[in-house]
C-alpha atoms as a PDB file:
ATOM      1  CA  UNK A   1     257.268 -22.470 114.912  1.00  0.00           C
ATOM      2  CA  UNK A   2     258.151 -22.181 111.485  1.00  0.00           C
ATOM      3  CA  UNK A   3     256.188 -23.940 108.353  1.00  0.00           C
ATOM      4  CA  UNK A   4     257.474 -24.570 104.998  1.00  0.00           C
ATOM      5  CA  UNK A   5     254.937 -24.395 102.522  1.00  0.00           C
ATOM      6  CA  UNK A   6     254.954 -25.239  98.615  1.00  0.00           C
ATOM      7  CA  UNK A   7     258.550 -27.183  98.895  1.00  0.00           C
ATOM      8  CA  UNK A   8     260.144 -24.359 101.118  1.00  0.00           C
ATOM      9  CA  UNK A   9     259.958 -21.556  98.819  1.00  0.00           C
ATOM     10  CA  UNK A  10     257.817 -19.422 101.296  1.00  0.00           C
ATOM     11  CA  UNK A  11     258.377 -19.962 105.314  1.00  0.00           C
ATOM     12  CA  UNK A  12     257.123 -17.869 107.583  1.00  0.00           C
ATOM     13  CA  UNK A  13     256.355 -18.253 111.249  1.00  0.00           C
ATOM     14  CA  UNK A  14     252.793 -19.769 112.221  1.00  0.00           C
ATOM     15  CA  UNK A  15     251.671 -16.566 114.497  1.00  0.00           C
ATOM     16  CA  UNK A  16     247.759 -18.046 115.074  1.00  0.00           C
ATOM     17  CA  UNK A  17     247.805 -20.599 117.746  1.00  0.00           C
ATOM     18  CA  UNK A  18     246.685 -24.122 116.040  1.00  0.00           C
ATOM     19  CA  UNK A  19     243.148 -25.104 115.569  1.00  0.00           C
ATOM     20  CA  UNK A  20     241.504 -27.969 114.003  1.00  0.00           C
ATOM     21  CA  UNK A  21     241.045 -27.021 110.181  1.00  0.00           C
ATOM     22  CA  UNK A  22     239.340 -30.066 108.270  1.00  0.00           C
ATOM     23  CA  UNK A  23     236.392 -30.093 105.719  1.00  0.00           C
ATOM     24  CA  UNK A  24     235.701 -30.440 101.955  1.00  0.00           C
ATOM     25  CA  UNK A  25     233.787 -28.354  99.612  1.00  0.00           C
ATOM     26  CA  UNK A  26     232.843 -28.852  96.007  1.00  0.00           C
ATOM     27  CA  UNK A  27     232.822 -26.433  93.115  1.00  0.00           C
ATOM     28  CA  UNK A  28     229.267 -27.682  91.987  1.00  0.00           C
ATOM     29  CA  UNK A  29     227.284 -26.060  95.385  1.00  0.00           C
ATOM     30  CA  UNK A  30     226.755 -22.929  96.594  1.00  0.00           C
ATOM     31  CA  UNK A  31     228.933 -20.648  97.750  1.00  0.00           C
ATOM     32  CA  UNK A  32     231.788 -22.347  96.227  1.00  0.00           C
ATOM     33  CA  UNK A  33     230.977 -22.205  92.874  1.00  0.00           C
ATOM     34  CA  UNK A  34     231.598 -18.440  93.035  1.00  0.00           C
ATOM     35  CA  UNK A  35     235.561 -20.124  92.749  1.00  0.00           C
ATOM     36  CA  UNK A  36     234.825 -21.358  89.507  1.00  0.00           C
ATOM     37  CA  UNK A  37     235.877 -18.231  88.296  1.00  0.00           C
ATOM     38  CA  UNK A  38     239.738 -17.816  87.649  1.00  0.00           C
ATOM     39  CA  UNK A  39     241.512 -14.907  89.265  1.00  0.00           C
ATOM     40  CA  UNK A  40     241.029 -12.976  91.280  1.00  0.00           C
ATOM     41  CA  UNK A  41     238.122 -15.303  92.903  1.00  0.00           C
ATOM     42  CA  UNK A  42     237.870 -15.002  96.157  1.00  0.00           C
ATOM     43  CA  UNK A  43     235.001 -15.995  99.412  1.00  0.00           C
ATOM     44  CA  UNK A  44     234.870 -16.333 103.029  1.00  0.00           C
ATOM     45  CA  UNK A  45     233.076 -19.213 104.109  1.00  0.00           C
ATOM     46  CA  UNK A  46     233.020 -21.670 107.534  1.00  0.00           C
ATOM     47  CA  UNK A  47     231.798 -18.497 109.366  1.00  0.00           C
ATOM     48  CA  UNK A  48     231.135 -19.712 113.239  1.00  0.00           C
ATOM     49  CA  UNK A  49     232.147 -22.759 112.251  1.00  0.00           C
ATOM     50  CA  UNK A  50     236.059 -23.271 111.618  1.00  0.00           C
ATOM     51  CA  UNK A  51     239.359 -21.391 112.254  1.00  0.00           C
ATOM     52  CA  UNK A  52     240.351 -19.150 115.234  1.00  0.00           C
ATOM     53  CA  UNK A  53     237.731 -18.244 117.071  1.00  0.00           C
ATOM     54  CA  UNK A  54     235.965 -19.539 114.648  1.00  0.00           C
ATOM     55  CA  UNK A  55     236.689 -16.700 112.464  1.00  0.00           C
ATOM     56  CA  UNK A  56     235.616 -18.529 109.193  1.00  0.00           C
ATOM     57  CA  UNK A  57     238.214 -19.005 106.254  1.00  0.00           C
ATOM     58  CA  UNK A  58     238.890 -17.600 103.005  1.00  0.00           C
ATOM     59  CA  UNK A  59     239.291 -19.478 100.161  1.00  0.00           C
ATOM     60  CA  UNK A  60     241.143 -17.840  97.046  1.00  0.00           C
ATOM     61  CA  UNK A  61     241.634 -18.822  93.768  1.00  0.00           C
ATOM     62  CA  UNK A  62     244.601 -17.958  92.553  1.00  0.00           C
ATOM     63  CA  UNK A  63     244.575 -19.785  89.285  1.00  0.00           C
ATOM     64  CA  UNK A  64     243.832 -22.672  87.623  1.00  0.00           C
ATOM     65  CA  UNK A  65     245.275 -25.220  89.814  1.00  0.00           C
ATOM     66  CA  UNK A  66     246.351 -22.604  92.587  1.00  0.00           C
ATOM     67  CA  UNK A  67     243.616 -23.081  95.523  1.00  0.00           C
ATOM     68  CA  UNK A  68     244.485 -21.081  98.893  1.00  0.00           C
ATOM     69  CA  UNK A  69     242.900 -20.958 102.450  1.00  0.00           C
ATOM     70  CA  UNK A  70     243.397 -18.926 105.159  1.00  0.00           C
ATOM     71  CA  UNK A  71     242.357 -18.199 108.612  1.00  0.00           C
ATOM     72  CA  UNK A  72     239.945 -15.105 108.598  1.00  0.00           C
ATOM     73  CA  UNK A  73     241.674 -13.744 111.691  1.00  0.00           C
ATOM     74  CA  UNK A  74     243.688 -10.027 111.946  1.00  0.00           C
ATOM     75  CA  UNK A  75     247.343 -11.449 112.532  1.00  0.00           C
ATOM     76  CA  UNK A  76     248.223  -7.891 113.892  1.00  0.00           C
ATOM     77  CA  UNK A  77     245.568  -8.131 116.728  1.00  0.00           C
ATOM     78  CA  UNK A  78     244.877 -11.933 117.337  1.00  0.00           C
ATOM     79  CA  UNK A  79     243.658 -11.881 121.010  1.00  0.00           C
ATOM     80  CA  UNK A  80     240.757  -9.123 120.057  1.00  0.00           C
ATOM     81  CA  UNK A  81     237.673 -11.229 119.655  1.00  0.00           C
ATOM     82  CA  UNK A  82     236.324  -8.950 117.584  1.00  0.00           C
ATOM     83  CA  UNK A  83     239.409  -9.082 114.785  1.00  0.00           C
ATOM     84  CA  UNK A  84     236.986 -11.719 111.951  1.00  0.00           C
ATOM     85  CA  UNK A  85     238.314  -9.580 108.611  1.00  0.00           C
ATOM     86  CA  UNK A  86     236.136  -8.900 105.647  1.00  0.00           C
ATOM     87  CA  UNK A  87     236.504  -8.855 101.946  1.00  0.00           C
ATOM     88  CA  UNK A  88     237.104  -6.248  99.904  1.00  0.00           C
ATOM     89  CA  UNK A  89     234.258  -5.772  96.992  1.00  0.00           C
ATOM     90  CA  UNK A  90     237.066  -6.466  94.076  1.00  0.00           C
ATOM     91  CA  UNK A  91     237.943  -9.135  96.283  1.00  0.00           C
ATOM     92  CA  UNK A  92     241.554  -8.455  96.308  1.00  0.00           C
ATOM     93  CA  UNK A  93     242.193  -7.426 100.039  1.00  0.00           C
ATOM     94  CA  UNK A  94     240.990  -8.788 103.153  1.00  0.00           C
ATOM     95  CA  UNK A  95     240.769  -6.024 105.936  1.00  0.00           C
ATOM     96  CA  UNK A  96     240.402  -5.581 109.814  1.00  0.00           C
ATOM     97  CA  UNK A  97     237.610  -3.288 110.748  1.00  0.00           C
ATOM     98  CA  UNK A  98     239.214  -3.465 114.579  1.00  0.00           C
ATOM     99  CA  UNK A  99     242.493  -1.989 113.702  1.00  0.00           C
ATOM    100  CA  UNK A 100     242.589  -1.824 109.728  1.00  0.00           C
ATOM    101  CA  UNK A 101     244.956  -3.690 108.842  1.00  0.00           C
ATOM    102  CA  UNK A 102     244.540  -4.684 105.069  1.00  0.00           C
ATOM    103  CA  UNK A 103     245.822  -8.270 103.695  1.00  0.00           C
ATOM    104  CA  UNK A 104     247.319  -9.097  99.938  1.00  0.00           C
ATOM    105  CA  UNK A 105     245.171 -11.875  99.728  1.00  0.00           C
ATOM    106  CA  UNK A 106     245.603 -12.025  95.991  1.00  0.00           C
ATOM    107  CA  UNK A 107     249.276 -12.663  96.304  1.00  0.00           C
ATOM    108  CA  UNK A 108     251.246 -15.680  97.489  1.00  0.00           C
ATOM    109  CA  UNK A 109     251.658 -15.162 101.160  1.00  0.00           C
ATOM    110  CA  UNK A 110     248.552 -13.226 101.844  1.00  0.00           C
ATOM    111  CA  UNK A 111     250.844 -10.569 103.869  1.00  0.00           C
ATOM    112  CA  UNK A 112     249.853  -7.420 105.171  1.00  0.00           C
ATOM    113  CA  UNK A 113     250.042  -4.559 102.761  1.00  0.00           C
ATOM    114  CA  UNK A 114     252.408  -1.786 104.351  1.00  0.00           C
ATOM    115  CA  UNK A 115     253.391  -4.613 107.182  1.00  0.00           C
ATOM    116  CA  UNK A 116     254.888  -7.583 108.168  1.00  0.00           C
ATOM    117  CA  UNK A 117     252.351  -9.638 109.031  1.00  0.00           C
ATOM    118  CA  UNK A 118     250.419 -12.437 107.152  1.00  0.00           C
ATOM    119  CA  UNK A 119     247.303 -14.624 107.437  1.00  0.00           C
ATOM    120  CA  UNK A 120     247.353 -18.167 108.619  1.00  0.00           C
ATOM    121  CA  UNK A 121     247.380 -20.747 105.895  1.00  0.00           C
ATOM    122  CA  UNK A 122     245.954 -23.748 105.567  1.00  0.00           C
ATOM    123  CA  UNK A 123     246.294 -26.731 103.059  1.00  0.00           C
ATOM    124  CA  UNK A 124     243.881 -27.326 100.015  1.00  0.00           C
ATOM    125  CA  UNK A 125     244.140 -30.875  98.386  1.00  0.00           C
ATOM    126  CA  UNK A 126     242.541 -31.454  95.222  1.00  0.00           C
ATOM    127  CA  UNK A 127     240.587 -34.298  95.180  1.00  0.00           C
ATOM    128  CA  UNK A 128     239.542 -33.966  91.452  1.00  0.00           C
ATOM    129  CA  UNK A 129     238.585 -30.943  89.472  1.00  0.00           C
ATOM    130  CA  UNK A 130     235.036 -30.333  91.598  1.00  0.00           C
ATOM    131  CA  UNK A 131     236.107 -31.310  95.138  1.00  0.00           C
ATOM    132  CA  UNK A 132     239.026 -30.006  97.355  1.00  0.00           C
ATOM    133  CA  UNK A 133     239.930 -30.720 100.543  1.00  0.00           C
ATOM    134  CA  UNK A 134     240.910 -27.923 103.414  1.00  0.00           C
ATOM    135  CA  UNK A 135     242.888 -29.375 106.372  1.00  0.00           C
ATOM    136  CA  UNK A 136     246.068 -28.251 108.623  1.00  0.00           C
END
């Protein structure tokens, strides 16, 4: 299946089979307001709670305005339970410790660095300034 996202300029093919992504979070609480920050911000939250095998998510902040999330699970090896990816201290990367496969998450796309694979992306609406809203 394809996806358009942001008005077509990126497409790529949805390789995660879909899950139910839906919940808010607010810049005022805990562990969110480590997003406050501008560039490069970014966390993994919803751990055991949301995204394939419930994976968790990674929120990034890519500027101002720019609010990402995406699934927390190695594209290259999605049927390996064990494929939940970590972040990188400078927060820049996302990375597999199954198979090691590191992800751009600082750029749009969040692809695979030397690869072509990319992380599973999910909507953020902005309710206001504080509050956004991550759903698929």
């Amino acid at each position: 299946m394809l996806t358009g996202i942001t008005c077509g300029v990126e497409e790529y093919e949805d390789l995660l089979p879909d899950v139910h992504v839906d919940f808010r979070f607010d810049l005022s609480y805990p562990p969110y307001t480590q997003l406050r920050d501008v560039y490069p911000n970014a966390i993994k939250v919803k751990e055991r709670e949301a995204g394939y095998n419930l994976h968790g998510i990674i929120l990034v902040r890519l500027s101002g305005d720019d609010f990402r999330a995406y699934d927390a699970t190695c594209t290259r090896n999605i049927q390996v339970e064990t494929s939940a990816l970590t972040l990188s201290e400078d927060r820049f990367t996302a990375h597999c410790p199954k198979c090691g496969a590191e992800y751009a998450i600082q750029q749009t796309g969040a692809y695979e660095k030397n690869g072509k694979y990319h992380l599973q992306r999910y909507r953020v609406l902005s309710i206001n300034d504080h509050e956004k809203h991550v759903v698929n």
